[in-house]
C-alpha atoms as a PDB file:
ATOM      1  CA  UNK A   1      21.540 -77.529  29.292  1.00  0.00           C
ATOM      2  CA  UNK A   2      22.757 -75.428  32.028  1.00  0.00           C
ATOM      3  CA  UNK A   3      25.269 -72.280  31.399  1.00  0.00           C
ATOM      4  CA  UNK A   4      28.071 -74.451  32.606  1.00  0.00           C
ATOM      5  CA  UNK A   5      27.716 -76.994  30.592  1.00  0.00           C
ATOM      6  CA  UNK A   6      27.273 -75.137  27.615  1.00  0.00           C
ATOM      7  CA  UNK A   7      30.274 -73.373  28.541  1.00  0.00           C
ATOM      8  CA  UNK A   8      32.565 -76.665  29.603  1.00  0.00           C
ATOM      9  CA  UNK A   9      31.236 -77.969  26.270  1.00  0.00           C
ATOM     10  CA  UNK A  10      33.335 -75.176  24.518  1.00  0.00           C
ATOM     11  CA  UNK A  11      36.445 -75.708  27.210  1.00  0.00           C
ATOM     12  CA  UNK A  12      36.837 -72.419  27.697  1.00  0.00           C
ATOM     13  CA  UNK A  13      36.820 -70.531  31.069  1.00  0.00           C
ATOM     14  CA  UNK A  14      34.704 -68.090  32.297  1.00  0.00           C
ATOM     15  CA  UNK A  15      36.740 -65.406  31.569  1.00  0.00           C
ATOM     16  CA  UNK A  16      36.655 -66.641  27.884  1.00  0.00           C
ATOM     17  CA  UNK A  17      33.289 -67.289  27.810  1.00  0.00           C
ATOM     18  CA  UNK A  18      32.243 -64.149  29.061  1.00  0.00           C
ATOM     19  CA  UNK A  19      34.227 -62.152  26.485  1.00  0.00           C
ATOM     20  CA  UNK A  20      33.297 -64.274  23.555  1.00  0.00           C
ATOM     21  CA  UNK A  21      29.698 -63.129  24.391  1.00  0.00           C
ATOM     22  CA  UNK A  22      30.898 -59.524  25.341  1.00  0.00           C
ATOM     23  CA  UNK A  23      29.183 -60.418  29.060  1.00  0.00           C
ATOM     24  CA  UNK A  24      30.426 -59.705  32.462  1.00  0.00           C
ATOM     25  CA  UNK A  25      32.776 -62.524  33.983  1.00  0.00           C
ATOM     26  CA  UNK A  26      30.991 -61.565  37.189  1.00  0.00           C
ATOM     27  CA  UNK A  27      27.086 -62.416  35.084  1.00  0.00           C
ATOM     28  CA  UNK A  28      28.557 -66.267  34.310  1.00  0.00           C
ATOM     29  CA  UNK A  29      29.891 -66.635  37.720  1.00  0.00           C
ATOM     30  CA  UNK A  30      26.866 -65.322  39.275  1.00  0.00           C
ATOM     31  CA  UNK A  31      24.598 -68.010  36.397  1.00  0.00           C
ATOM     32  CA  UNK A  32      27.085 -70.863  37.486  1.00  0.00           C
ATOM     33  CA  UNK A  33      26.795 -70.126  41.041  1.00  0.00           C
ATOM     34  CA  UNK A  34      22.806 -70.128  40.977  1.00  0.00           C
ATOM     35  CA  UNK A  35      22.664 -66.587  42.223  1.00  0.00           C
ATOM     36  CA  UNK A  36      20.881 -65.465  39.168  1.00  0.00           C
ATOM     37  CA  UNK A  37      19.543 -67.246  36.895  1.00  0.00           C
ATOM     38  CA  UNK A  38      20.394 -66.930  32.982  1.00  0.00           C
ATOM     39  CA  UNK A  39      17.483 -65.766  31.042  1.00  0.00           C
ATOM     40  CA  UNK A  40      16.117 -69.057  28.819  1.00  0.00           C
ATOM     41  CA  UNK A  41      16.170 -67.149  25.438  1.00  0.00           C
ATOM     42  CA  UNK A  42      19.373 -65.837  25.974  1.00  0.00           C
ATOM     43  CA  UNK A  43      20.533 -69.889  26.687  1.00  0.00           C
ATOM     44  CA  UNK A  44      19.280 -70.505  23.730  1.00  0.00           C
ATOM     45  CA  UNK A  45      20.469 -67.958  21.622  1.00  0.00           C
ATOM     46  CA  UNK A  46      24.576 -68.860  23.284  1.00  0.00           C
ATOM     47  CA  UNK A  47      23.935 -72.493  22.378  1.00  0.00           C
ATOM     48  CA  UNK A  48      22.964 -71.646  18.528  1.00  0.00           C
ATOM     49  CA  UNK A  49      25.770 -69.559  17.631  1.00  0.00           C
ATOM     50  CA  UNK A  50      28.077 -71.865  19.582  1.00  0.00           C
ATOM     51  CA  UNK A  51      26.421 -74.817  17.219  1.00  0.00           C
ATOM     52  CA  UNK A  52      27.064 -72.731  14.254  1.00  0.00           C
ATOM     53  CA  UNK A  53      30.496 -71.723  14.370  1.00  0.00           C
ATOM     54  CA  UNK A  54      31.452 -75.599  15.463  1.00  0.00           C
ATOM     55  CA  UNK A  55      32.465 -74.937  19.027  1.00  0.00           C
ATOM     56  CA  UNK A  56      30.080 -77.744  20.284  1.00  0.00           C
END
């Protein structure tokens, strides 16, 4: 699972996502875009807390 579709998966926007995680808009734009890439534990460690509060 990519950052964006862990993200659409929640429907919320960037903007949103970003400050649910207390990240940069400009870090998920820049993991969406494929200029950088999203480190894999930190993927991991989104989707988990996302599964546990039932927001995917």
């Amino acid at each position: 699972m990519t950052i964006k579709e862990l993200r659409q998966a929640t429907g919320m926007t960037q903007k949103d996502f970003a400050e649910y995680f207390d990240i940069s808009k400009r870090a998920v734009e820049s993991w969406e875009g494929g200029k950088r890439n999203c480190p894999s534990y930190l993927l991991e460690l989104m989707k988990y807390k996302l599964e546990k509060e039932n927001l995917i």
